[in-house]
Protein backbone atom coordinates (compact mmCIF):
# COMPACT_ATOMS: atom_id res chain seq x y z
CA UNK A 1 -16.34 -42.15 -12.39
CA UNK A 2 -17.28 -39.96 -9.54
CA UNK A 3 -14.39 -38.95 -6.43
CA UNK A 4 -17.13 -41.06 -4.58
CA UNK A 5 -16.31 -44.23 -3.12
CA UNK A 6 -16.47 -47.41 -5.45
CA UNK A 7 -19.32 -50.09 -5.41
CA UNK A 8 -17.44 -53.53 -4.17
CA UNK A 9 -17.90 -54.89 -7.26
CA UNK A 10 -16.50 -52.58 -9.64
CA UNK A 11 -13.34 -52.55 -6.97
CA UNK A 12 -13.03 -56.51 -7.25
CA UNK A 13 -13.59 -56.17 -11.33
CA UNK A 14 -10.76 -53.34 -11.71
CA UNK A 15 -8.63 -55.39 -8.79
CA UNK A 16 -9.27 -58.82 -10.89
CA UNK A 17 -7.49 -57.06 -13.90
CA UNK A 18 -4.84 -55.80 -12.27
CA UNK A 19 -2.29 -58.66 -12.99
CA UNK A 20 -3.29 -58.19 -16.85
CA UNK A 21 -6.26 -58.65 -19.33
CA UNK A 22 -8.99 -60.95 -18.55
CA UNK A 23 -12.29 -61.97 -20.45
CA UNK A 24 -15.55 -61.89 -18.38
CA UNK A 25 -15.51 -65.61 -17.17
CA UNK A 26 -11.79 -64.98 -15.71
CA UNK A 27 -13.07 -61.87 -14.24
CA UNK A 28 -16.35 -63.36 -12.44
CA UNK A 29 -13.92 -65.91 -11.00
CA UNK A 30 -11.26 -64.01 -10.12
CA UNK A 31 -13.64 -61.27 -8.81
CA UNK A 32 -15.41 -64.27 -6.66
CA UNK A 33 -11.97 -65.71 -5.40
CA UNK A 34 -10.81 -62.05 -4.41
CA UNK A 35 -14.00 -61.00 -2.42
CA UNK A 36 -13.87 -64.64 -0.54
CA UNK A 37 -17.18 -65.26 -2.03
CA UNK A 38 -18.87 -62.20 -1.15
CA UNK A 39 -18.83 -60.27 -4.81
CA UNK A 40 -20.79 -62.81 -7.43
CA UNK A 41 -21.03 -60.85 -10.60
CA UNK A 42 -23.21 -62.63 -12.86
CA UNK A 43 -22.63 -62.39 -17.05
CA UNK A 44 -25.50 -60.65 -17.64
CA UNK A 45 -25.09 -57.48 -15.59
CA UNK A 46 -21.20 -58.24 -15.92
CA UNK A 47 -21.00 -57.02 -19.60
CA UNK A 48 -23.26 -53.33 -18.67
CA UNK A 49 -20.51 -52.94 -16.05
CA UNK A 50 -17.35 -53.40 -18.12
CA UNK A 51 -19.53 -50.97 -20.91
CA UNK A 52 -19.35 -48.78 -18.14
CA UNK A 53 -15.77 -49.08 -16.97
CA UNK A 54 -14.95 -48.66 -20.44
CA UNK A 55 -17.30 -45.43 -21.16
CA UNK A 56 -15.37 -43.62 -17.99
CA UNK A 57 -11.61 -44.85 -19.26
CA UNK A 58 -10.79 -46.78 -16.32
CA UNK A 59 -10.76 -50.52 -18.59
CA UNK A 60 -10.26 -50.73 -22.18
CA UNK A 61 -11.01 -53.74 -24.96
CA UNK A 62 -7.50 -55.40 -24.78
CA UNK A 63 -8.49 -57.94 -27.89
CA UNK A 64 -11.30 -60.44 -29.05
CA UNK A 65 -10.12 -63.81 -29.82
CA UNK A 66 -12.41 -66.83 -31.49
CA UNK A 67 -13.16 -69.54 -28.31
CA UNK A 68 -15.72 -71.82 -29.77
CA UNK A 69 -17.16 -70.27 -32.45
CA UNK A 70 -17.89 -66.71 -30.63
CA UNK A 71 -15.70 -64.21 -29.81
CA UNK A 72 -14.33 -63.35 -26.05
CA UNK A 73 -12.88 -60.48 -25.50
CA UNK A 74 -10.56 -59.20 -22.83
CA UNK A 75 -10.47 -56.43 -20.95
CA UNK A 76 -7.59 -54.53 -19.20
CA UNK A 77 -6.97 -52.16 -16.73
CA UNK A 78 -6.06 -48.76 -17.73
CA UNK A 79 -3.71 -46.37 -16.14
CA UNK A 80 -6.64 -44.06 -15.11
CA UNK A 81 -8.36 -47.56 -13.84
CA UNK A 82 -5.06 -47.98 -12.02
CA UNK A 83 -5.01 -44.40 -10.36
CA UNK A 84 -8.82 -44.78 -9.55
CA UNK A 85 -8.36 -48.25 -7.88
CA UNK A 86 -5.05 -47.33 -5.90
CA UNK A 87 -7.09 -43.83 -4.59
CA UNK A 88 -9.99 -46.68 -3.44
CA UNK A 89 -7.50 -48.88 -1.84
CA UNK A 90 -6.00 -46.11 0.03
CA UNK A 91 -9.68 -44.73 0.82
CA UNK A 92 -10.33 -48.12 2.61
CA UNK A 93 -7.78 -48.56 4.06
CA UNK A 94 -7.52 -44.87 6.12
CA UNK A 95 -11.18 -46.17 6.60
CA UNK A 96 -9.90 -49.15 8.78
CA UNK A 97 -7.38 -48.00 10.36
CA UNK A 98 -9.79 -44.67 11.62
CA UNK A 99 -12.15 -47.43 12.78
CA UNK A 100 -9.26 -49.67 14.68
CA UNK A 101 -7.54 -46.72 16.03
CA UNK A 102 -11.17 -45.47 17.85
CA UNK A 103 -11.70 -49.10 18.81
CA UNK A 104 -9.12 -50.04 20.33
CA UNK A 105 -9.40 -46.88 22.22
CA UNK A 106 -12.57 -47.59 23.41
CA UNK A 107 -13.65 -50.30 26.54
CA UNK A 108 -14.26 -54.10 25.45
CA UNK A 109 -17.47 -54.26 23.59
CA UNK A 110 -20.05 -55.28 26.06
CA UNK A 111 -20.86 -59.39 25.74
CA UNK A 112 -17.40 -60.01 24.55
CA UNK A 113 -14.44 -61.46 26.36
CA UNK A 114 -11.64 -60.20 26.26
């Protein structure tokens, strides 16, 4: 993975991990409950990301386990995932805080009260 910045959803699919493996259901759900709704990864396109993820050593195949007659497997985060996700985190966050500092420094916004 590039020094660029992370898409949203691959920072909501390496956050969703974070607490330990997860198999691509968990991770749409937990990915959806992070992002309040705003990231819905759908299992198709899901599974090309995680190929991905994997391919650039950020997630790795934790195991495959039988679930109905067909495998699941789980993913988990790697400690190069880890280092890319905490530089992300860090990345938003000067982001915000560059973005509050200037606005509170600035007049009301005109049409607001305040």
């Amino acid at each position: 993975m590039s020094s660029g910045a992370m898409t949203e959803p691959t920072f909501f699919v390496l956050t969703a991990l974070v607490d330990g493996p997860r198999h691509g259901y968990g991770i749409v759900a937990d990915a959806a409950e992070l992002s309040q709704g705003r990231v819905r990864l759908k299992i198709g396109s899901l599974y090309g990301a995680l190929d991905r993820l994997v391919g650039s050593g950020l997630i790795e195949l934790d195991r495959e386990e039988a679930w109905q007659g067909r495998l699941r497997r789980y993913y988990r985060l790697t400690e190069r995932g880890r280092h890319a996700l905490d530089a992300e985190a860090r990345r938003l966050a000067a982001n915000a805080r560059l973005a509050s500092t200037r606005l509170r420094r600035q007049s009301p916004i005109e049409g607001t009260s305040g």
